[in-house]
Protein backbone atom coordinates (compact mmCIF):
# COMPACT_ATOMS: atom_id res chain seq x y z
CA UNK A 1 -14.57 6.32 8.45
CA UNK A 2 -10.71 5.51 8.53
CA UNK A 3 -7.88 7.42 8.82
CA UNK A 4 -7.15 6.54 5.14
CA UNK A 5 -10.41 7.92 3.74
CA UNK A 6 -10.30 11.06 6.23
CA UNK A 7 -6.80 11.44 4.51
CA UNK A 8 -8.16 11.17 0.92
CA UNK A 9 -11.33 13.44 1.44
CA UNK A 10 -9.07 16.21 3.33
CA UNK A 11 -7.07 16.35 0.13
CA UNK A 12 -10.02 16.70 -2.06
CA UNK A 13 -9.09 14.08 -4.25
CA UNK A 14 -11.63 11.81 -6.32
CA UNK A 15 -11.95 8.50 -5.30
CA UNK A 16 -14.61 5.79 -4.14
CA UNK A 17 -14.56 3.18 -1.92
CA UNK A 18 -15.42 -0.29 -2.32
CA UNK A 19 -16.74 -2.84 0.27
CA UNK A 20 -16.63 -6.62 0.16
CA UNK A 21 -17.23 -9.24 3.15
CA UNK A 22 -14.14 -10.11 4.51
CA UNK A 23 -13.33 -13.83 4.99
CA UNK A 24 -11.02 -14.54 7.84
CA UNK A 25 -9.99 -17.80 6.16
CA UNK A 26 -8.58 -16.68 3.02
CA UNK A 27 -5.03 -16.68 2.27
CA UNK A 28 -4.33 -13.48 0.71
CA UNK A 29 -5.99 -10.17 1.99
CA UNK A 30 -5.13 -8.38 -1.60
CA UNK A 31 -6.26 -11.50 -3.74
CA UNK A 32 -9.41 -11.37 -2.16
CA UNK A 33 -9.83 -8.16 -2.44
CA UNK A 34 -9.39 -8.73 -6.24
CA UNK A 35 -11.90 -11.76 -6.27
CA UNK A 36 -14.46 -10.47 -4.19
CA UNK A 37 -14.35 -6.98 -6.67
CA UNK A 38 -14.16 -8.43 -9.84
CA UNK A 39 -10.83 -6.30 -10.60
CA UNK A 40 -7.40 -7.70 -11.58
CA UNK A 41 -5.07 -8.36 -9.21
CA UNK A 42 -2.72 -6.14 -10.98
CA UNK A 43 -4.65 -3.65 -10.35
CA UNK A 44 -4.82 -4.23 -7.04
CA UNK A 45 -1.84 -3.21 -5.00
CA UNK A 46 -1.30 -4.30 -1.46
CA UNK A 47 1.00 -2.37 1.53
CA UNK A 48 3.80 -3.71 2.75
CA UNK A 49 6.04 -1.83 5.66
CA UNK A 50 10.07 -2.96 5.18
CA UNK A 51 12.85 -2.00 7.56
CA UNK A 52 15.89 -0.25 6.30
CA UNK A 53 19.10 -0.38 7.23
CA UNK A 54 19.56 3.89 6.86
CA UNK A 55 18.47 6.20 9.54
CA UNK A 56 14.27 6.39 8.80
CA UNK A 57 14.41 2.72 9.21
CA UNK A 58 10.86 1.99 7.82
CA UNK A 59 9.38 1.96 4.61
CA UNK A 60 6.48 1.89 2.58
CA UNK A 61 6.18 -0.62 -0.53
CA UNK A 62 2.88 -0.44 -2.50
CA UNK A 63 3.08 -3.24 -4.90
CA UNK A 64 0.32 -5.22 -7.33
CA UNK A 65 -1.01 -8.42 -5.13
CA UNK A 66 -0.05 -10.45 -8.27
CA UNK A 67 3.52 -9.27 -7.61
CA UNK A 68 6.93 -10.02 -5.46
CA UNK A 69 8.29 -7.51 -3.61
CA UNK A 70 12.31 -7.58 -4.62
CA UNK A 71 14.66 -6.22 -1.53
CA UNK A 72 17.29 -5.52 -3.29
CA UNK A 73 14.76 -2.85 -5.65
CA UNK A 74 13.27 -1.57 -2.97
CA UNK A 75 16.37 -0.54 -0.63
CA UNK A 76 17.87 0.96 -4.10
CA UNK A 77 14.39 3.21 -4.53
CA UNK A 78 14.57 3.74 -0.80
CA UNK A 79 18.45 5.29 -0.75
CA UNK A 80 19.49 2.06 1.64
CA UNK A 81 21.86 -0.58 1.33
CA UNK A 82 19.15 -3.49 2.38
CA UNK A 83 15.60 -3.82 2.76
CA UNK A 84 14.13 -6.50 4.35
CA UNK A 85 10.05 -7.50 5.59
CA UNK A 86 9.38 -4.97 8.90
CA UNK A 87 8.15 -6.91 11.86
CA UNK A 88 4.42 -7.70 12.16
CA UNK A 89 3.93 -5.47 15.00
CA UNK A 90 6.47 -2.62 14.26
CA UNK A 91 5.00 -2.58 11.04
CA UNK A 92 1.16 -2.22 12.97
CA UNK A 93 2.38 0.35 15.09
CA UNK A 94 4.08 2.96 12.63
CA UNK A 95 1.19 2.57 10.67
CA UNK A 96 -1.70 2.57 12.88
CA UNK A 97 -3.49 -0.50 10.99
CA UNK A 98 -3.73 -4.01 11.25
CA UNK A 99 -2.04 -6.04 9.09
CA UNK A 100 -4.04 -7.29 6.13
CA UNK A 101 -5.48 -3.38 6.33
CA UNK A 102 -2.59 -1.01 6.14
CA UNK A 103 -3.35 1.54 3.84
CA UNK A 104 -0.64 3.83 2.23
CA UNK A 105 -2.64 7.01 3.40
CA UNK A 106 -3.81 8.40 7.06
CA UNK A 107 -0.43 6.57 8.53
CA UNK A 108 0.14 7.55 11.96
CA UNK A 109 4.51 7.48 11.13
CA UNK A 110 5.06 9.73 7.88
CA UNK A 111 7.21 7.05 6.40
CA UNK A 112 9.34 6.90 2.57
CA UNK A 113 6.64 5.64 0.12
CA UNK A 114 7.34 4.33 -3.03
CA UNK A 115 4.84 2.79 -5.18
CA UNK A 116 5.61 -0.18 -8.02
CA UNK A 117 6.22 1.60 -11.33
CA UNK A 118 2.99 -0.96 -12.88
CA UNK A 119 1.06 1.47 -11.09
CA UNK A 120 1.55 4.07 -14.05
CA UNK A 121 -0.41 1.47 -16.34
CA UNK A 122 -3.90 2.27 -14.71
CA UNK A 123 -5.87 5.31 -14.40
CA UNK A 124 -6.79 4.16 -10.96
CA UNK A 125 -5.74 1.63 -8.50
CA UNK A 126 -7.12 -0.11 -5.62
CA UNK A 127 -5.37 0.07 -1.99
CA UNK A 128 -6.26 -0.63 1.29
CA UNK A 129 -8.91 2.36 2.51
CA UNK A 130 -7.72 1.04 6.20
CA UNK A 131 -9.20 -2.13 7.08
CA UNK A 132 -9.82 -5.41 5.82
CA UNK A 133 -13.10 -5.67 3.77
CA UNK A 134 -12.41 -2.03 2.19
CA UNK A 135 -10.22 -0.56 -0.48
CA UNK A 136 -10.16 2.93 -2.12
CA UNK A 137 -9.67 3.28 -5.42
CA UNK A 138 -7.93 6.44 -6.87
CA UNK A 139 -5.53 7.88 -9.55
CA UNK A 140 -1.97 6.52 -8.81
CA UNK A 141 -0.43 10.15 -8.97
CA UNK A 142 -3.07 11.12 -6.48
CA UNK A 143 -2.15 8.70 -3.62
CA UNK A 144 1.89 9.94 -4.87
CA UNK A 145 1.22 13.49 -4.33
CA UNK A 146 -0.73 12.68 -0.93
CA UNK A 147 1.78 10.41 0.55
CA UNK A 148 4.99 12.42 -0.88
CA UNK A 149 5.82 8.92 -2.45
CA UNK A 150 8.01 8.06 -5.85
CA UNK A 151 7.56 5.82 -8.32
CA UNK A 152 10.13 2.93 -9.11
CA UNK A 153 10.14 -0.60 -10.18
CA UNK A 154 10.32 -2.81 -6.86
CA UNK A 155 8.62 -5.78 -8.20
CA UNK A 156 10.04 -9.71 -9.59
């Protein structure tokens, strides 16, 4: 069990989990995910840690896998001045996960989330349950309340 599903059970939330066979080779962790599940990839939103240039310095942007994220959104949503991609291995160690399997929930770093307004268009959504070759699906106000995160457009 992951941090990310301890996180969703301890909140008593509904959700379920989903399991596919991982292939090292592919491209995209998220558009596999997609492929491998049958689900659009807007559906499918993938976790990406940016640095800030404000005092938290890190945060979280939970965006479809079919989608951009746009710096100059996400810094706006975030209260900053700029936004820009956090490094690989800051990025693993706020979060506790590897990259390719950072889930919004069970971080180790409490960190400003804000999930892609698109999300609203789905009564659930798929993210990363923590590793690669899993994803949790739940309501998109669920992982919000959970993870203390707004909603804004931070997409192309």
């Amino acid at each position: 069990m992951t941090p990310a599903i301890s996180t969703a059970k301890k909140h008593k939330i509904p959700f379920q989990t989903h399991q596919y066979t991982h292939d090292p080779a592919h491209h995209s962790y998220g558009k596999e995910a997609a492929e491998k599940l049958g689900i659009p990839e807007e559906q499918v939103f993938k976790t990406l840690v940016v640095h800030l240039d404000v005092e938290s310095h890190l945060a979280v942007a939970v965006i479809p896998v079919s989608s951009m994220l746009n710096m100059k959104l996400t810094a706006k949503a975030a209260s900053a001045k700029k936004a820009a991609m956090a490094d690989k291995k800051i990025a693993e160690k706020a979060t506790g996960y590897l990259l390719g399997g950072i889930s919004p929930l069970g971080q180790k770093k409490k960190l400003i989330t804000i999930i892609d307004a698109s999300a609203n268009n789905f009564s659930t959504i798929y993210v990363s349950a923590g590793r690669r070759g899993l994803e949790i699906e739940l309501q998109p106000a669920d992982l919000a309340s959970i993870t203390e995160a707004t909603f804004a457009q931070i997409t192309q």
